[in-house]
C-alpha atoms as a PDB file:
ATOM      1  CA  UNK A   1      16.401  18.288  17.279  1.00  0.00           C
ATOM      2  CA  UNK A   2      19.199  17.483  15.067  1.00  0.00           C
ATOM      3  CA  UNK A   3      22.897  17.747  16.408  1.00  0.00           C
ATOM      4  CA  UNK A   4      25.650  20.450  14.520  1.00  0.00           C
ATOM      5  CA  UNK A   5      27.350  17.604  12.866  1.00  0.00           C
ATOM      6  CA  UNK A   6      23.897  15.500  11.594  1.00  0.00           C
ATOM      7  CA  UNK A   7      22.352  19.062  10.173  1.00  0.00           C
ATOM      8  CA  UNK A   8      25.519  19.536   8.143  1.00  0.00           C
ATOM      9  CA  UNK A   9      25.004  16.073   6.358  1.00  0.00           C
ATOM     10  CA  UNK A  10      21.480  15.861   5.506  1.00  0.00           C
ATOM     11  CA  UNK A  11      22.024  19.866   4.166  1.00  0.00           C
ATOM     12  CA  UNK A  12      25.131  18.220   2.181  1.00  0.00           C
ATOM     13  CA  UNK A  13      23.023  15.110   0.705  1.00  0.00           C
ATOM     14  CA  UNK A  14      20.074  17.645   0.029  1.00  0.00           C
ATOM     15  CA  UNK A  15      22.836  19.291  -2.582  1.00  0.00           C
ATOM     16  CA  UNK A  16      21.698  17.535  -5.823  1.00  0.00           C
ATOM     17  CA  UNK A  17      22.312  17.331  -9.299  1.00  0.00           C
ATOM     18  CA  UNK A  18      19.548  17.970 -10.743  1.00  0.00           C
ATOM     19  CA  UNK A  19      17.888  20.781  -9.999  1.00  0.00           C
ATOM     20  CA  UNK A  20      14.131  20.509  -9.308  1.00  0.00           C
ATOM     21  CA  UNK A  21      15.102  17.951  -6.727  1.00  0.00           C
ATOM     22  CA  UNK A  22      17.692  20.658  -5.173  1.00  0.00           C
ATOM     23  CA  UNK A  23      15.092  23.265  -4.864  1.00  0.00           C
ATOM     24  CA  UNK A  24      12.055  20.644  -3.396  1.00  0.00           C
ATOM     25  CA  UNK A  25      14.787  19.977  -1.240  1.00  0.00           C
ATOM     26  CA  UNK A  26      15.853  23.223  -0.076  1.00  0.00           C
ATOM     27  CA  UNK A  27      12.253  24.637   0.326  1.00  0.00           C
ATOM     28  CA  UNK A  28      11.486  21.467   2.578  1.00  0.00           C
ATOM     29  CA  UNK A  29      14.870  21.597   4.932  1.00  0.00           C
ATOM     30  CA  UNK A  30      14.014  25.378   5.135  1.00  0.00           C
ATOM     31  CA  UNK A  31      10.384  25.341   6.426  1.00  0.00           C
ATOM     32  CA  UNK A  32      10.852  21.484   8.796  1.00  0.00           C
ATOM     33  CA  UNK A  33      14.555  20.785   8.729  1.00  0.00           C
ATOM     34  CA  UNK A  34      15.795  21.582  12.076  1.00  0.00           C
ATOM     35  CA  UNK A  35      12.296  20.155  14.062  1.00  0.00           C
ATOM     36  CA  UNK A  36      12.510  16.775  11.927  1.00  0.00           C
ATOM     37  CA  UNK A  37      12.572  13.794  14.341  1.00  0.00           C
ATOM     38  CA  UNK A  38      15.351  11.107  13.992  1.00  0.00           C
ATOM     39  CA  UNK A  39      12.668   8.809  12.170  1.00  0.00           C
ATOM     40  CA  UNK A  40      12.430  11.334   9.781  1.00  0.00           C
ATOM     41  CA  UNK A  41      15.895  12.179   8.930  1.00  0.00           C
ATOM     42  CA  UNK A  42      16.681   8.101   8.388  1.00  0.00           C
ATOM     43  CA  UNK A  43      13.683   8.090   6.302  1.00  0.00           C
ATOM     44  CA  UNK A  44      15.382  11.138   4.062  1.00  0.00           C
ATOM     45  CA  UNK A  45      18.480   9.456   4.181  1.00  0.00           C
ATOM     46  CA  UNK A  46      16.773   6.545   2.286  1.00  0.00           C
ATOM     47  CA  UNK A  47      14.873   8.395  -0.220  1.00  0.00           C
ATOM     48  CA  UNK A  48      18.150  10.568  -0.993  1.00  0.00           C
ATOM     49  CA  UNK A  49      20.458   7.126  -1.500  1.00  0.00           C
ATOM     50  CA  UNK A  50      18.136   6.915  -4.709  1.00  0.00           C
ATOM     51  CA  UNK A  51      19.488   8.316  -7.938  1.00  0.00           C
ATOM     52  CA  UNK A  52      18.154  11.848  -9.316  1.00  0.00           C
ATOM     53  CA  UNK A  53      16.150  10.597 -11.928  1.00  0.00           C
ATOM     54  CA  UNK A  54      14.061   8.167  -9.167  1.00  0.00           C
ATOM     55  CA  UNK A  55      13.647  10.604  -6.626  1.00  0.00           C
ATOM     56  CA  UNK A  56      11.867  12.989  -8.685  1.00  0.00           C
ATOM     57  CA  UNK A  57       9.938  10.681  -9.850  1.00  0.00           C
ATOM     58  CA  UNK A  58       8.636  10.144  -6.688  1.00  0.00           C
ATOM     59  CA  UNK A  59       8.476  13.504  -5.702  1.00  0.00           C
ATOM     60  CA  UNK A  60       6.579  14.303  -8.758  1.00  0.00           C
ATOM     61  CA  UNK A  61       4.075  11.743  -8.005  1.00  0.00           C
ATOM     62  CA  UNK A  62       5.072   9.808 -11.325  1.00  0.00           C
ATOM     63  CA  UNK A  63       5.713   6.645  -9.371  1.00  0.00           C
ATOM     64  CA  UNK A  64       4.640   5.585  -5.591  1.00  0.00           C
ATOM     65  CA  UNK A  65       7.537   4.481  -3.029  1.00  0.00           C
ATOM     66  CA  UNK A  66       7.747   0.814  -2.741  1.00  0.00           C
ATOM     67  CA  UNK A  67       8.200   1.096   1.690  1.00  0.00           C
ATOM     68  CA  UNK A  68       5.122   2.850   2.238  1.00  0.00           C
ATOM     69  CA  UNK A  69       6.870   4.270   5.181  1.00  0.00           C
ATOM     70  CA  UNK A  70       8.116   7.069   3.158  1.00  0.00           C
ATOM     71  CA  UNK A  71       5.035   8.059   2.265  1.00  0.00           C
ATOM     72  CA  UNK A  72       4.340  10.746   4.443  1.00  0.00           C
ATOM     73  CA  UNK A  73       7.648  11.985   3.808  1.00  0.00           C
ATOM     74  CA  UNK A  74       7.120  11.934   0.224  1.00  0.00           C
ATOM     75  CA  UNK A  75       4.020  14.090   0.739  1.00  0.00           C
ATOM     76  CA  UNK A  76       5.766  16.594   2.892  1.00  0.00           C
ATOM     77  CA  UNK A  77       8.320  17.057   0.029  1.00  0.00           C
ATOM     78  CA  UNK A  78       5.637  17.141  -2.274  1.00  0.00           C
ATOM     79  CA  UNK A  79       4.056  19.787  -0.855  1.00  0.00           C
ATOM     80  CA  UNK A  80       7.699  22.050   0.137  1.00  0.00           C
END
């Protein structure tokens, strides 16, 4: 379980510009935020240091992750 403080952040980072990405985003921190593990919240933290226009791409399954450790992140956004 996330603390107060690490919540607050990932909710923050989640905040995009663009706005497909903002509501995949929402919808996923809504139904799994809180229970995600510490693994899974670094492994967000990587995918959201990428710019708009990559993430959706990978979220819309128009490109694959190069770490295949994301990957079953990437699916759980995919489906959100």
């Amino acid at each position: 379980m996330l603390d107060q403080e690490r919540w607050n952040r990932i909710v923050w980072r989640c905040r995009r510009g663009m706005l497909e990405n903002d509501l995949v985003l929402t919808r996923f921190l809504a139904a799994r935020g809180r229970a995600m593990t510490e693994d899974e919240v670094a492994l967000l933290d990587r995918l959201l240091d990428l710019p708009d226009s990559e993430l959706w791409d990978l979220i819309a399954g128009r490109r694959e992750p190069q770490d295949p450790a994301v990957g079953p992140l990437l699916s759980a956004l995919r489906r959100a």
